[in-house]
N, C-alpha and C. Protein backbone atom coordinates (compact mmCIF):
# COMPACT_ATOMS: atom_id res chain seq x y z
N UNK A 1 78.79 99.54 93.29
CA UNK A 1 80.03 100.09 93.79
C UNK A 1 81.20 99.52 92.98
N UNK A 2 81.89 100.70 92.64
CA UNK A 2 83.31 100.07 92.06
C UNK A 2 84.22 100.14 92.85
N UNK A 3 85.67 98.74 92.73
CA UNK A 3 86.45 98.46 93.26
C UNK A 3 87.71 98.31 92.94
N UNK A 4 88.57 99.41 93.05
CA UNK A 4 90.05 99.48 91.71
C UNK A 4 90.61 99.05 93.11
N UNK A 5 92.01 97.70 92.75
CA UNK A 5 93.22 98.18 93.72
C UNK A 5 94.23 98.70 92.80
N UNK A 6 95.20 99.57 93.20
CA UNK A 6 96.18 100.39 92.22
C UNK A 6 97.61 99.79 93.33
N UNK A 7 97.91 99.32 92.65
CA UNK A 7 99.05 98.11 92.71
C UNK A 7 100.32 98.20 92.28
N UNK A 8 101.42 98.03 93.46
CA UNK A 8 102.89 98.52 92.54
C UNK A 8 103.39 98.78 93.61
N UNK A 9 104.99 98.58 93.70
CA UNK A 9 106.39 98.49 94.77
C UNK A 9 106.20 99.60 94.92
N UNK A 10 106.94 99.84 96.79
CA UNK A 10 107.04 101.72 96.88
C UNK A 10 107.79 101.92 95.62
N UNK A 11 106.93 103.31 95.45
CA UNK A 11 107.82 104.37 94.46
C UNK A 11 107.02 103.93 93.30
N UNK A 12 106.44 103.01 92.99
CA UNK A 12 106.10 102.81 91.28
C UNK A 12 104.93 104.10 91.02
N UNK A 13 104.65 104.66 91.85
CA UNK A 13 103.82 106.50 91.29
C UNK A 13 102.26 106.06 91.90
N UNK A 14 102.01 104.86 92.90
CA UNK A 14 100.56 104.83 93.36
C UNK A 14 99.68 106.69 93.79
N UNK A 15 100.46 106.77 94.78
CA UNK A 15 99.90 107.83 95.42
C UNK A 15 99.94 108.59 94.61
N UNK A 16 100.16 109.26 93.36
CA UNK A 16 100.65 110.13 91.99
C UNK A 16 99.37 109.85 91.44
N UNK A 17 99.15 108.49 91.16
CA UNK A 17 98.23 107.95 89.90
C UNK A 17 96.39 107.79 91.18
N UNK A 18 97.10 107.51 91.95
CA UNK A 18 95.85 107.65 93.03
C UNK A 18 95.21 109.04 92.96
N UNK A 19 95.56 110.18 93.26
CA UNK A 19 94.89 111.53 93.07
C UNK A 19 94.14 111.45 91.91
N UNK A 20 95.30 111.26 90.33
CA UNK A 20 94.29 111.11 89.45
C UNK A 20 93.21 111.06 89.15
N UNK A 21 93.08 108.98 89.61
CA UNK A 21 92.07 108.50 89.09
C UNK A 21 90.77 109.09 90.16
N UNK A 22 90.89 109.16 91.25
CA UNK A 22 89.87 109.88 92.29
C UNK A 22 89.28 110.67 91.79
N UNK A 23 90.15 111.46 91.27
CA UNK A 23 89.21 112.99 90.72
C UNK A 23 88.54 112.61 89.36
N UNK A 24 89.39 111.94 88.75
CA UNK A 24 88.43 111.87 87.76
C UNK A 24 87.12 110.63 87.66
N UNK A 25 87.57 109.74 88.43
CA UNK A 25 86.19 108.97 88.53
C UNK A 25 85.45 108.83 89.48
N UNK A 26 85.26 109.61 90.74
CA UNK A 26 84.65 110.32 92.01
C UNK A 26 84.98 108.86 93.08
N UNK A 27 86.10 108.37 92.84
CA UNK A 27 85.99 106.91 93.93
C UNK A 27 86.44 107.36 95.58
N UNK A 28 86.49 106.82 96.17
CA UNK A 28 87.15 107.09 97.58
C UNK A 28 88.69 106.69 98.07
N UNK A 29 89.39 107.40 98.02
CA UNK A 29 91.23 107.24 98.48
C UNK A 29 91.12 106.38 99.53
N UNK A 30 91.19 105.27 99.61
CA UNK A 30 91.71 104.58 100.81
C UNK A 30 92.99 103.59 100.59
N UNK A 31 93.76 104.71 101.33
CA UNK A 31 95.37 105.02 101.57
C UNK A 31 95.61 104.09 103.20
N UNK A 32 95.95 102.87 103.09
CA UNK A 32 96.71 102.11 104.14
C UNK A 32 97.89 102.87 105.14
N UNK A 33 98.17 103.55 103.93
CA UNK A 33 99.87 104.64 103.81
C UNK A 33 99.32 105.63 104.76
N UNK A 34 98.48 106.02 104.28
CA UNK A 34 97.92 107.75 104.72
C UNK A 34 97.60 107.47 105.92
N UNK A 35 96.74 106.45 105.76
CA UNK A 35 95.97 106.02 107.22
C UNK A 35 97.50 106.11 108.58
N UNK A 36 98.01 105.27 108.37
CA UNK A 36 98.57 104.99 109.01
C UNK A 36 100.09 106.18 109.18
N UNK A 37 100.39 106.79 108.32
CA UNK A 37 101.09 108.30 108.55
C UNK A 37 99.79 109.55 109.32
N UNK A 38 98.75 109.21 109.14
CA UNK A 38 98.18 110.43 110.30
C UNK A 38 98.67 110.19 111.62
N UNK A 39 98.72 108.28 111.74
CA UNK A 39 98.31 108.20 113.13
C UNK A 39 99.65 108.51 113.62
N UNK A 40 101.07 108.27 112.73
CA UNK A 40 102.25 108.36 113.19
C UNK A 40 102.32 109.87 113.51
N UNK A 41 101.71 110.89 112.79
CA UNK A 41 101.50 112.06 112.70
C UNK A 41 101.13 112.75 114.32
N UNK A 42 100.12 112.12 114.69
CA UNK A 42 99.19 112.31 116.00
C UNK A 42 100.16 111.58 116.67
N UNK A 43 101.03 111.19 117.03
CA UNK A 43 101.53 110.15 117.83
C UNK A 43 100.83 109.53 118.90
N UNK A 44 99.79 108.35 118.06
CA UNK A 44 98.89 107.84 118.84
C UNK A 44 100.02 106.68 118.91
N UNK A 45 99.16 105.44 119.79
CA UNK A 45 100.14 104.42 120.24
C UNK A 45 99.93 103.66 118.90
N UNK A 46 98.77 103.43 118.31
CA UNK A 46 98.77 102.71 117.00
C UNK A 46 99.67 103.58 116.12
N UNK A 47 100.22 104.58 116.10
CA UNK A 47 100.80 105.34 115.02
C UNK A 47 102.53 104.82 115.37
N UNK A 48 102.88 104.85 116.40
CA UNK A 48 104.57 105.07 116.93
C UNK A 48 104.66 103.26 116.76
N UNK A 49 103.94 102.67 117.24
CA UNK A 49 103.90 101.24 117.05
C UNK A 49 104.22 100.95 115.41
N UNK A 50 103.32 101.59 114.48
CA UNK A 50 103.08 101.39 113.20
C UNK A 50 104.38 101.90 112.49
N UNK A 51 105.20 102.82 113.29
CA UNK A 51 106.43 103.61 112.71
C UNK A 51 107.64 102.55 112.97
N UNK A 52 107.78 102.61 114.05
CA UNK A 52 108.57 101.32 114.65
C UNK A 52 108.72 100.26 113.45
N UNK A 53 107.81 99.06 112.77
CA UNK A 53 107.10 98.38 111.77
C UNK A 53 107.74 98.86 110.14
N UNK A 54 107.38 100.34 110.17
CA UNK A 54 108.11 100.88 108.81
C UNK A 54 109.27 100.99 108.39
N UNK A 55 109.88 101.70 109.43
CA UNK A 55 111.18 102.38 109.77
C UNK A 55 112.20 101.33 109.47
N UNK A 56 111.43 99.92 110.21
CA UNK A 56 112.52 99.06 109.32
C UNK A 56 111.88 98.14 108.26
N UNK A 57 111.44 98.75 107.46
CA UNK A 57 111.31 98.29 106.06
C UNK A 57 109.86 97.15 105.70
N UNK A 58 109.56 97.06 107.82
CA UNK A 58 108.40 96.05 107.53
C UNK A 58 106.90 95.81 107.78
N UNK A 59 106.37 95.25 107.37
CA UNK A 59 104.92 95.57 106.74
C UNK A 59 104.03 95.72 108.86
N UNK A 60 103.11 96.60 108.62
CA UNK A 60 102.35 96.49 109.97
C UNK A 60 101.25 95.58 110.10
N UNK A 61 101.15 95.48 110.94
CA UNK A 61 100.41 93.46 111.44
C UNK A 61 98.94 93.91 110.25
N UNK A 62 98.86 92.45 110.14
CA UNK A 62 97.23 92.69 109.30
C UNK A 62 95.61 92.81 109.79
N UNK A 63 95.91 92.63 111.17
CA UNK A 63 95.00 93.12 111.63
C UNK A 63 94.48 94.48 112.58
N UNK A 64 95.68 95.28 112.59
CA UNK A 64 95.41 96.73 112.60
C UNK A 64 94.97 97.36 111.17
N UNK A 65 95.67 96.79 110.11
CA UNK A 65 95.37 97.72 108.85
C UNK A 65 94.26 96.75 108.49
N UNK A 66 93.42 96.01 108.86
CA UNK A 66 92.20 95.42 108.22
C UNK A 66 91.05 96.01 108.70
N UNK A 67 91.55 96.25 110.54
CA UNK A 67 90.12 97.06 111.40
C UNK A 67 89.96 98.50 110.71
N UNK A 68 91.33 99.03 109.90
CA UNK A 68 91.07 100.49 109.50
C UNK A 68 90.20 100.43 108.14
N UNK A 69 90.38 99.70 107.85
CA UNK A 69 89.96 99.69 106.50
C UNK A 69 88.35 99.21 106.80
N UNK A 70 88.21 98.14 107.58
CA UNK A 70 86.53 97.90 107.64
C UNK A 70 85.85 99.15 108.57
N UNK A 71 86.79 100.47 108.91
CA UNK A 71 85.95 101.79 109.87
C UNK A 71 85.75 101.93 108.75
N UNK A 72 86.70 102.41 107.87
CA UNK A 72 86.43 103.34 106.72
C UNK A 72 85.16 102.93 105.78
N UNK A 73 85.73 101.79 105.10
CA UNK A 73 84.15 101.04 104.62
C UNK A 73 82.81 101.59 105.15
N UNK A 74 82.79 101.62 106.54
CA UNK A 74 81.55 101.28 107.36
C UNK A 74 81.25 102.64 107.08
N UNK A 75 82.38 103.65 107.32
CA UNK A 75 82.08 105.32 107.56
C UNK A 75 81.58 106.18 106.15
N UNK A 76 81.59 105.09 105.24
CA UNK A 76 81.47 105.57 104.01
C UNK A 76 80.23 104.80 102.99
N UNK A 77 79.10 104.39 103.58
CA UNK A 77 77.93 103.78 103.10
C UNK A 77 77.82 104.51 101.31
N UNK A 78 77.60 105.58 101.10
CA UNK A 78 77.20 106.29 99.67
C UNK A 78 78.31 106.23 98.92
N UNK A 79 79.38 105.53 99.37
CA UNK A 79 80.47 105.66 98.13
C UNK A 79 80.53 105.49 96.57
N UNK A 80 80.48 105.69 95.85
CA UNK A 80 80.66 105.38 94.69
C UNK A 80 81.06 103.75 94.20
N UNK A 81 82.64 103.74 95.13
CA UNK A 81 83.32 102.72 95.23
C UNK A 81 85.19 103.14 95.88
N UNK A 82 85.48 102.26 95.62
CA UNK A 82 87.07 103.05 97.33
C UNK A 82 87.83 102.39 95.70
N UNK A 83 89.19 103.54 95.88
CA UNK A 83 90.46 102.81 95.08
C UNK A 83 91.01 102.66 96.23
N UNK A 84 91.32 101.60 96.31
CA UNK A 84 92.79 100.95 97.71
C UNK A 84 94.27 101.25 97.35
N UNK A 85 94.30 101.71 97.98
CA UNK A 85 96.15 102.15 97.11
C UNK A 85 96.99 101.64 98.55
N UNK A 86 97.40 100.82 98.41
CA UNK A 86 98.75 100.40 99.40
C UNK A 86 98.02 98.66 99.95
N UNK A 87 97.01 98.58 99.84
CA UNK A 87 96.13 97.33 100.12
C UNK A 87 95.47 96.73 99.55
N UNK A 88 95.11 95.47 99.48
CA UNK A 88 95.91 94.98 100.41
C UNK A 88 97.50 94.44 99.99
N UNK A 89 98.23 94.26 101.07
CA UNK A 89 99.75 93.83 101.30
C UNK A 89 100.18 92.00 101.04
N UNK A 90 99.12 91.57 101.39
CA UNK A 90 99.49 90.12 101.79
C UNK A 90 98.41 89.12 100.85
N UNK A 91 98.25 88.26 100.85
CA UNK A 91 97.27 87.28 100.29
C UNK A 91 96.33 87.14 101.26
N UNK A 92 96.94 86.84 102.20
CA UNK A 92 95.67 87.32 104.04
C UNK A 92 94.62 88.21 103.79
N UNK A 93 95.46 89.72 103.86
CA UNK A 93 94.65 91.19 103.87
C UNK A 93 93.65 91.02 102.51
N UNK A 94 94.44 90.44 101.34
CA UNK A 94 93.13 90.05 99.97
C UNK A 94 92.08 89.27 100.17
N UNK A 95 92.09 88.19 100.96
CA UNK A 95 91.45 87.35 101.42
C UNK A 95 90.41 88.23 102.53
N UNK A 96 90.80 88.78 103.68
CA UNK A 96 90.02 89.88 104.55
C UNK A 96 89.40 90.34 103.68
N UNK A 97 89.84 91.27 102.91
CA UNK A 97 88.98 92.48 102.14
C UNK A 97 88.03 92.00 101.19
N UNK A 98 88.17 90.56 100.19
CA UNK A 98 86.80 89.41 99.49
C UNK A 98 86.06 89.52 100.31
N UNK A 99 86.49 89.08 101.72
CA UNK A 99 85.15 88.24 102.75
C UNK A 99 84.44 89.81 103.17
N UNK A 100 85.42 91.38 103.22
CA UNK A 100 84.75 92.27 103.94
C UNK A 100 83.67 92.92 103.00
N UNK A 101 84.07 92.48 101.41
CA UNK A 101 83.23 93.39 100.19
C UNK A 101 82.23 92.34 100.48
N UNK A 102 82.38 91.01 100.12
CA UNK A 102 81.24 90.10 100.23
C UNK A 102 79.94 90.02 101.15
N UNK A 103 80.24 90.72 102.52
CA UNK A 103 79.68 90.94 103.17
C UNK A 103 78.37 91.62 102.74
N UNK A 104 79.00 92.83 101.90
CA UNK A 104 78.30 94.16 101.51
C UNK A 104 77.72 94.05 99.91
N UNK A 105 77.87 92.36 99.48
CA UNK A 105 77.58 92.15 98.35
C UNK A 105 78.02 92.69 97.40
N UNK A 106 79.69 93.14 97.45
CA UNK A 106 80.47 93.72 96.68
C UNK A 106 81.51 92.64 96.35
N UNK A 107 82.42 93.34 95.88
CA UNK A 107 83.86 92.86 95.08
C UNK A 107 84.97 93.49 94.61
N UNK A 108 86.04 92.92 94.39
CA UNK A 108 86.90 94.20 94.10
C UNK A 108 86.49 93.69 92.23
N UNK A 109 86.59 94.82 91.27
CA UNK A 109 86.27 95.06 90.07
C UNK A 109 87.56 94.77 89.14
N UNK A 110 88.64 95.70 89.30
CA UNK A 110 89.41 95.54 88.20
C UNK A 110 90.42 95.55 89.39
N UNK A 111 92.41 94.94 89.91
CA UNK A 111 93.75 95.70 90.11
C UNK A 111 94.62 95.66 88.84
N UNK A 112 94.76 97.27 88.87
CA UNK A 112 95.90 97.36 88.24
C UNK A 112 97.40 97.71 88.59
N UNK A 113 97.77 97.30 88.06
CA UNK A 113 99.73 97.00 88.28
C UNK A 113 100.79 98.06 88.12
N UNK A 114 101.40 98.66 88.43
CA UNK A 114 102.17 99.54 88.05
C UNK A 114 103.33 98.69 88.25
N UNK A 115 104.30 98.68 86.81
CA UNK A 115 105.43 97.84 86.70
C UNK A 115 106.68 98.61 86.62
N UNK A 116 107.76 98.38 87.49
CA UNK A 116 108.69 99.52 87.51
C UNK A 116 109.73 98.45 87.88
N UNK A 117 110.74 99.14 87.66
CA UNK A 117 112.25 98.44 87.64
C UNK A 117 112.91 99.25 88.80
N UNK A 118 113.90 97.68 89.72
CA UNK A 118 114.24 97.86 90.84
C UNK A 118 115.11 99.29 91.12
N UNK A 119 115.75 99.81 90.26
CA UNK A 119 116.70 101.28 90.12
C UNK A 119 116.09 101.83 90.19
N UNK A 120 114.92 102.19 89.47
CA UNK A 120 114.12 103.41 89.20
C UNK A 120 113.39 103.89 90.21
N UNK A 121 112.77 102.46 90.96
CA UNK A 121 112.26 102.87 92.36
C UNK A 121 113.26 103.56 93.58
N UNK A 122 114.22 102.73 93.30
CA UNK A 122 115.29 103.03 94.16
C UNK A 122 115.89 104.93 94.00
N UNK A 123 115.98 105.02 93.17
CA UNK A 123 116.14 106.29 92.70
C UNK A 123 115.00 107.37 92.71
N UNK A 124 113.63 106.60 92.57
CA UNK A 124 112.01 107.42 93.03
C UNK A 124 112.53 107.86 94.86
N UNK A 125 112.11 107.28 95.49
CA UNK A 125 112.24 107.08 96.84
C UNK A 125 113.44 108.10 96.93
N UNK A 126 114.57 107.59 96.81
CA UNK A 126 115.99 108.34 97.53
C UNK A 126 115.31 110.15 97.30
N UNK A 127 114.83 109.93 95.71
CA UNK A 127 114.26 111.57 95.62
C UNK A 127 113.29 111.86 96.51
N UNK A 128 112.22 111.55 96.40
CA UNK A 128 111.15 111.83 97.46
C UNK A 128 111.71 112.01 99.26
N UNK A 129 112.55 111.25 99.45
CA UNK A 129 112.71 111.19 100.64
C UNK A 129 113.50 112.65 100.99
N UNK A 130 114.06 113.34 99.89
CA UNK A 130 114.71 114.41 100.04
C UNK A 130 113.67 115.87 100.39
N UNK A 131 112.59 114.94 100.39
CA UNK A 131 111.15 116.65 100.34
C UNK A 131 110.12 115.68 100.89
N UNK A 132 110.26 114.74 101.45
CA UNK A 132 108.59 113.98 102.11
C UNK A 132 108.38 113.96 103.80
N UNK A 133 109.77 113.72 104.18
CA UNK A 133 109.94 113.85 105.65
C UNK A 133 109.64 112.78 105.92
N UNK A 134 109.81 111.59 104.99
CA UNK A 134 109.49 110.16 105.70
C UNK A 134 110.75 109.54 105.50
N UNK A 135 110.80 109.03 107.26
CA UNK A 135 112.69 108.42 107.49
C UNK A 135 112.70 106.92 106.21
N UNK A 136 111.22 106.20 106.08
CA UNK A 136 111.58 104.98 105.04
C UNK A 136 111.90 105.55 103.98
N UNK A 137 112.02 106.79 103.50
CA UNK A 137 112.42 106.89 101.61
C UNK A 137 114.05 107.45 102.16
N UNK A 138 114.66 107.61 102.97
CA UNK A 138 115.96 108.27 102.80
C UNK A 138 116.88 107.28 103.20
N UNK A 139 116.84 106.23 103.75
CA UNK A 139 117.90 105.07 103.44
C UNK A 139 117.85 104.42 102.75
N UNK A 140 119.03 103.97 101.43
CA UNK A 140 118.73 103.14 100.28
C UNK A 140 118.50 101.52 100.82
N UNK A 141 119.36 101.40 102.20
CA UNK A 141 119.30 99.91 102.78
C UNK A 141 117.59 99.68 102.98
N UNK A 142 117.15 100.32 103.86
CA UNK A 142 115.55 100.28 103.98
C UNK A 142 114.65 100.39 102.37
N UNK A 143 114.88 101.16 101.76
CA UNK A 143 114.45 101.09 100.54
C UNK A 143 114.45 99.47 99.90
N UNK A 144 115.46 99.19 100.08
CA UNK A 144 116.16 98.07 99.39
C UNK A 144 115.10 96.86 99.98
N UNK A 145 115.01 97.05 101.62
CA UNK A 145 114.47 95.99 102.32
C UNK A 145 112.92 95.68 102.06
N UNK A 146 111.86 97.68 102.13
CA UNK A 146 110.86 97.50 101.09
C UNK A 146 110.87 96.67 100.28
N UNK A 147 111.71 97.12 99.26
CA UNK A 147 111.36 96.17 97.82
C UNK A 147 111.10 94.84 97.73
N UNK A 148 112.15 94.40 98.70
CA UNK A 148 112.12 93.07 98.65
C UNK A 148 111.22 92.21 99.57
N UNK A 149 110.60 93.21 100.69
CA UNK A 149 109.43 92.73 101.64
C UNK A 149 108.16 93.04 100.52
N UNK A 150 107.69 93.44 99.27
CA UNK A 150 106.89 94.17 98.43
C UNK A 150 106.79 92.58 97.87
N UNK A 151 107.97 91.89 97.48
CA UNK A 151 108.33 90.96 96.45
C UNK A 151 107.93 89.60 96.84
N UNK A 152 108.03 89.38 97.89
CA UNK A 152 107.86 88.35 98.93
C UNK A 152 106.58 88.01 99.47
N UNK A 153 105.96 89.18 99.85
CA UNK A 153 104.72 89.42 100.58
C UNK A 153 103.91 89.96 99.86
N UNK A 154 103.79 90.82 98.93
CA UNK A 154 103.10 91.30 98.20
C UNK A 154 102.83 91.17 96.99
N UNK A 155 103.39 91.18 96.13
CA UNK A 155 103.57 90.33 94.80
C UNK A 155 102.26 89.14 94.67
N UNK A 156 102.76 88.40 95.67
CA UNK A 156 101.31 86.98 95.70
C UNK A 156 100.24 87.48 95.79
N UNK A 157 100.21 88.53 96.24
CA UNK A 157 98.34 89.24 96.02
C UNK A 157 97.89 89.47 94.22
N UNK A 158 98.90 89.93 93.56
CA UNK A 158 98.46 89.79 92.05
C UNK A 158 98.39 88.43 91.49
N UNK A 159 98.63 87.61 92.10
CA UNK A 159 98.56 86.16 91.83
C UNK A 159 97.34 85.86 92.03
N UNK A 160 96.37 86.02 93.17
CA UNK A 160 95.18 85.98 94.15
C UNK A 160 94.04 86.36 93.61
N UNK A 161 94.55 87.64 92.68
CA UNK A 161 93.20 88.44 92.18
C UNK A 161 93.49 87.97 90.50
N UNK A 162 94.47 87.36 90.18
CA UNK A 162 94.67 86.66 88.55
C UNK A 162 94.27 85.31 88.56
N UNK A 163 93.97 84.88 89.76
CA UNK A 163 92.99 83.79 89.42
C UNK A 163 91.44 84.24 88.88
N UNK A 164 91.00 85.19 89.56
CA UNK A 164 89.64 85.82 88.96
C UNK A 164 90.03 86.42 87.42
N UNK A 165 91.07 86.73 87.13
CA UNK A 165 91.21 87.63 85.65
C UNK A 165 91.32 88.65 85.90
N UNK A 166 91.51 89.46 87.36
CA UNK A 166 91.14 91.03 87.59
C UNK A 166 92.43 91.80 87.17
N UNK A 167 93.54 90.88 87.01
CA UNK A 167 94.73 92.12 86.78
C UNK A 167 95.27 92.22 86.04
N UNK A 168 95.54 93.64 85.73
CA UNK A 168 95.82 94.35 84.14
C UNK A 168 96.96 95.05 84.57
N UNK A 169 98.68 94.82 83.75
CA UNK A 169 99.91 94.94 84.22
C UNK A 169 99.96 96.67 82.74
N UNK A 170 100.29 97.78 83.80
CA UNK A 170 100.36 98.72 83.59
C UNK A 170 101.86 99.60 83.77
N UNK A 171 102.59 99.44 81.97
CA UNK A 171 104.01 100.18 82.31
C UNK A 171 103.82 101.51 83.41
N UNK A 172 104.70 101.56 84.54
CA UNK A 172 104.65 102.52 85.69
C UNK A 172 105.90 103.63 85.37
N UNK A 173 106.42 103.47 83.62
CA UNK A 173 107.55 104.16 83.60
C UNK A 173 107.19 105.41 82.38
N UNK A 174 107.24 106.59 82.69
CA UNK A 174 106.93 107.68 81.18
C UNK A 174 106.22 108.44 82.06
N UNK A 175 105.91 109.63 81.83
CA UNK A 175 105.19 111.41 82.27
C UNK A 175 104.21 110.64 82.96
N UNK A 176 103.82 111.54 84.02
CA UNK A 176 102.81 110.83 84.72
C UNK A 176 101.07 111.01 84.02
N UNK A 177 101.01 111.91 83.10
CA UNK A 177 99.97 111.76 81.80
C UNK A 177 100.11 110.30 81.39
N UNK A 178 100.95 110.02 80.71
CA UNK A 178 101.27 108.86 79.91
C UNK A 178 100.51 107.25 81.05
N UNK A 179 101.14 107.56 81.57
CA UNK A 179 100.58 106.44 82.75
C UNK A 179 99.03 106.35 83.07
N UNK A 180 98.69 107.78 83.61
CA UNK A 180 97.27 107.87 83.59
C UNK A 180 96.39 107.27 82.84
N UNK A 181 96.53 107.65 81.34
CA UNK A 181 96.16 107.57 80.34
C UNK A 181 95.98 106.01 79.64
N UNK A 182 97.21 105.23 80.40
CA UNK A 182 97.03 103.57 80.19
C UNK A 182 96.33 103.10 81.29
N UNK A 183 96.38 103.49 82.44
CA UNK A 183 95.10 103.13 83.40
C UNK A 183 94.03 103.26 82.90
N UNK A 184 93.40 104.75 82.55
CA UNK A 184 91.87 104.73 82.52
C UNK A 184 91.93 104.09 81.25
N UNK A 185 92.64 103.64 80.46
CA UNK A 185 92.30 102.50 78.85
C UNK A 185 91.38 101.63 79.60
N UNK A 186 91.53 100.95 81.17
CA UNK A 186 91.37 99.84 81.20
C UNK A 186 89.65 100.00 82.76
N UNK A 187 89.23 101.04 83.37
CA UNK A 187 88.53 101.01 83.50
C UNK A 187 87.12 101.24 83.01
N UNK A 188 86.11 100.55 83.85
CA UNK A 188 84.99 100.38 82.86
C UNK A 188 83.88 100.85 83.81
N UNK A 189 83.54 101.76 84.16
CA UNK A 189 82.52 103.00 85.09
C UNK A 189 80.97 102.96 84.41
């Protein structure tokens, strides 16, 4: 089983570069994001809880998004291998997800980085938020607060997996070809 995390501040083009690589290397989307916009979607109590959490800019507890992620795992025995796109968030959730692959005598394989500059995201988002219908991309203050909850909390997870050697820092700026195209340089199927 292979194990990509696709890594990078809102807006650096995950969910963009996520479709991609799926299709072209048959892995499994497991979207933290997605997951957790169905449930806001369904307005289950884990979903309005989880909105609440976003809405202002901050990350949802790690052990709701760890139980989703070990259904999914479980629900998906023949996988190929899962790209994680939004997870994990924390050095915690990296730590969860070692002990949950280890379990299964797995690992995560390669994360790669999508590197983007604080404007550009800022300016990704404000656009998106104009056609996504999600209240976090249309305030620049919340945007702002992302970034810097991304920087704080998240960031140390590429630290976590660069002790193993796993991460490969991928410009997140040029046609979304161009980008693609420096990702798959670096997987090995």
């Amino acid at each position: 089983m292979f194990n990509l995390i696709l890594f990078g501040p809102p807006g650096s083009g995950k969910g963009t570069q996520s479709e991609k690589l799926i299709e072209k290397y048959g892995l499994i989307h497991l979207s933290t994001g997605n997951l957790l916009r169905e449930e806001i979607a369904n307005e289950t109590t884990l979903g309005l809880a989880a909105k609440s959490y976003m809405d202002q800019g901050q990350l949802v507890p790690d052990e709701v998004v760890i139980g989703m992620i070990r259904s999914m795992i479980n629900a998906k025995p023949e996988a190929k291998g899962f790209l994680f796109d939004g997870f994990p968030r924390t050095v915690a959730q990296a730590e969860a997800l070692d002990n949950l692959l280890a379990e299964k005598q797995n690992e995560i394989n390669i994360v790669l980085a999508l590197i983007v500059d604080e404007e550009e995201l800022v300016s990704r988002l404000l656009n998106r938020g104009k056609t996504s219908g999600r209240s976090d991309d249309t305030n620049e203050s919340v945007i702002r607060a992302r970034i810097v909850e991304y920087e704080t909390k998240t960031a140390p997870v590429a630290d976590h997996y660069a002790k193993s050697n796993k991460v490969v820092k991928v410009k997140g700026v040029g046609s979304i070809d161009e980008i693609f195209g420096s990702l798959t340089q670096h997987i090995k199927l």
